[in-house]
C-alpha atoms as a PDB file:
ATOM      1  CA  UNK A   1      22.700-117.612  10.121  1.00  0.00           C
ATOM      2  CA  UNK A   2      22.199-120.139  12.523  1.00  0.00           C
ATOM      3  CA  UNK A   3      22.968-119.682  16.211  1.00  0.00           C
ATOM      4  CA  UNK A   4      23.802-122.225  18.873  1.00  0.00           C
ATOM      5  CA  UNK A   5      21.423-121.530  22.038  1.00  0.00           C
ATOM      6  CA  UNK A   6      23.670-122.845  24.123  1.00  0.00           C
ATOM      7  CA  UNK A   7      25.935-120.428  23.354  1.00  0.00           C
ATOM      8  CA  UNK A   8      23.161-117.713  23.265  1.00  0.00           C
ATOM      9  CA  UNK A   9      22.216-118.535  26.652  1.00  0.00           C
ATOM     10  CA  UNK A  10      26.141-118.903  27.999  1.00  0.00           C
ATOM     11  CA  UNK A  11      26.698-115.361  27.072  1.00  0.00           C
ATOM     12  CA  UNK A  12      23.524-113.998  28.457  1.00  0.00           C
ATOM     13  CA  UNK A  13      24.700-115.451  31.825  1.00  0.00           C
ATOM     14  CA  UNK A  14      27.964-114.081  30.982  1.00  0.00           C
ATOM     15  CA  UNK A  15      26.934-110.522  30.713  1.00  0.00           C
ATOM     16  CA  UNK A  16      24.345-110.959  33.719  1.00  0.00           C
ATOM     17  CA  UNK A  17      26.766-112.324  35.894  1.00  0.00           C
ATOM     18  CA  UNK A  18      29.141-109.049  37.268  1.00  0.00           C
ATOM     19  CA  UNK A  19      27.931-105.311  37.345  1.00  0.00           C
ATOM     20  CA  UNK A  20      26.435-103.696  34.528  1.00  0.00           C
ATOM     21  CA  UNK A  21      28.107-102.939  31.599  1.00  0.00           C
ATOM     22  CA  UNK A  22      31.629-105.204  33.217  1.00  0.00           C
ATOM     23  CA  UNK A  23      31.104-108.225  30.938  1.00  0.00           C
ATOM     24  CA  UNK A  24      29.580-107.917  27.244  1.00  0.00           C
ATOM     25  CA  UNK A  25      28.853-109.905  24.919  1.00  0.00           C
ATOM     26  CA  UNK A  26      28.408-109.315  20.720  1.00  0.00           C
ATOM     27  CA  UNK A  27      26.646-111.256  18.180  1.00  0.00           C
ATOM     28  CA  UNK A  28      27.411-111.248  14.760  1.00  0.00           C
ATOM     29  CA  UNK A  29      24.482-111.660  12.558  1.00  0.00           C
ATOM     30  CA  UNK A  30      26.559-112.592   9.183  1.00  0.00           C
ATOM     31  CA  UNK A  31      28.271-116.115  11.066  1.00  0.00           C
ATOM     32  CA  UNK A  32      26.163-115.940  14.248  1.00  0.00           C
ATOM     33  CA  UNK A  33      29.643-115.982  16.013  1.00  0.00           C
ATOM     34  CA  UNK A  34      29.257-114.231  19.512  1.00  0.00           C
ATOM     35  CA  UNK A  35      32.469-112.617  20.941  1.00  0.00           C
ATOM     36  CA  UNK A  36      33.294-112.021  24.189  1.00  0.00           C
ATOM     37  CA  UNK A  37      34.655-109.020  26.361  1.00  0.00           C
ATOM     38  CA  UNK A  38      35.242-108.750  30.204  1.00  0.00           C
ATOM     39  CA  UNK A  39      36.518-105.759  31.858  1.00  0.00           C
ATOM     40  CA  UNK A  40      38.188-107.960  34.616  1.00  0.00           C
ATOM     41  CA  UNK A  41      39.991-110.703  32.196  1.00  0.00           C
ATOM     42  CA  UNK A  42      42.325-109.782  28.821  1.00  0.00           C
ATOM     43  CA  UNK A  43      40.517-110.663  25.653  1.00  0.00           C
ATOM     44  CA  UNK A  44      41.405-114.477  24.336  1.00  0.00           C
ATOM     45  CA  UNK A  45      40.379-113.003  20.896  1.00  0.00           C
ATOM     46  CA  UNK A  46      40.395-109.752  19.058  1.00  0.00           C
ATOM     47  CA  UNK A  47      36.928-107.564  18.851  1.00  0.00           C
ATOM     48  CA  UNK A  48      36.094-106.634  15.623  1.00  0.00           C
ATOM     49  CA  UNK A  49      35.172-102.611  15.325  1.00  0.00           C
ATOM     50  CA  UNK A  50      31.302-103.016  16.615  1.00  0.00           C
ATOM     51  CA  UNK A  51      30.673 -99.633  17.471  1.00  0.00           C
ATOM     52  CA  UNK A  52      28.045 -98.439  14.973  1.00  0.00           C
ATOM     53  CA  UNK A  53      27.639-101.467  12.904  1.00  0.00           C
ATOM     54  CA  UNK A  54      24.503-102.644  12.094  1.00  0.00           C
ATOM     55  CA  UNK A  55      26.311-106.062  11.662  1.00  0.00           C
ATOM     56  CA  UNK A  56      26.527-106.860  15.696  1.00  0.00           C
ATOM     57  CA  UNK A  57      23.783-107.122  18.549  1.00  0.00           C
ATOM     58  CA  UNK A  58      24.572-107.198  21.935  1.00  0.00           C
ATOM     59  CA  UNK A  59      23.394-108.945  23.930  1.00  0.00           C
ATOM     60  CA  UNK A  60      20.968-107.498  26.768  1.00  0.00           C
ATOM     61  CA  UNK A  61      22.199-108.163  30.742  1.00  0.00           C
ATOM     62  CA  UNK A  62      18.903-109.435  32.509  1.00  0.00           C
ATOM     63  CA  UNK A  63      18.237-106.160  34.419  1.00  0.00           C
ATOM     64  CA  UNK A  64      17.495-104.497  30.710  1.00  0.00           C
ATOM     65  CA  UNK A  65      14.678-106.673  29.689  1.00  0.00           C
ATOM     66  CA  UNK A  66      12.968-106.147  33.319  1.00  0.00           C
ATOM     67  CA  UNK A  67      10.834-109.487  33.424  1.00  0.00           C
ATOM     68  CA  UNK A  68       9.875-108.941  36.999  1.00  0.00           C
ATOM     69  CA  UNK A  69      10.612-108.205  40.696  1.00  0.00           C
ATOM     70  CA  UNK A  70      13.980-108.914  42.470  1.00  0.00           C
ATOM     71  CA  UNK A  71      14.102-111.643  45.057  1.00  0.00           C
ATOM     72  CA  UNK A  72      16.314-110.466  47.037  1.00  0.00           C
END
């Protein structure tokens, strides 16, 4: 599976970007496709069922992989 970072990055900025848990994103690691889900926006697409499958990642909001201090 190969996955565009460009992409990877968009949706880490995505799910970064509001309040925690607002935005999320999912990866699929069969077509590397990432889909998309906002709590403030309807869904373009359909969500497959990615509750307990093994076949989707999330992807982590920037407060969960605590690199450092806050600025501000």
């Amino acid at each position: 599976m190969a996955v565009d970072f460009s992409e990877l990055l968009e949706a880490f900025e995505f799910v970064s970007s509001v309040g925690i848990a607002e935005n999320t994103a999912f990866l699929c690691k069969e077509t590397g496709k990432i889909y998309w889900h906002s709590d403030w926006a309807d869904d373009v697409e359909e969500i497959p069922d990615i509750e307990d499958s093994e076949e989707y990642i999330r992807i982590p909001e920037k407060e969960e992989l605590d690199l450092g201090k806050r600025w501000c």
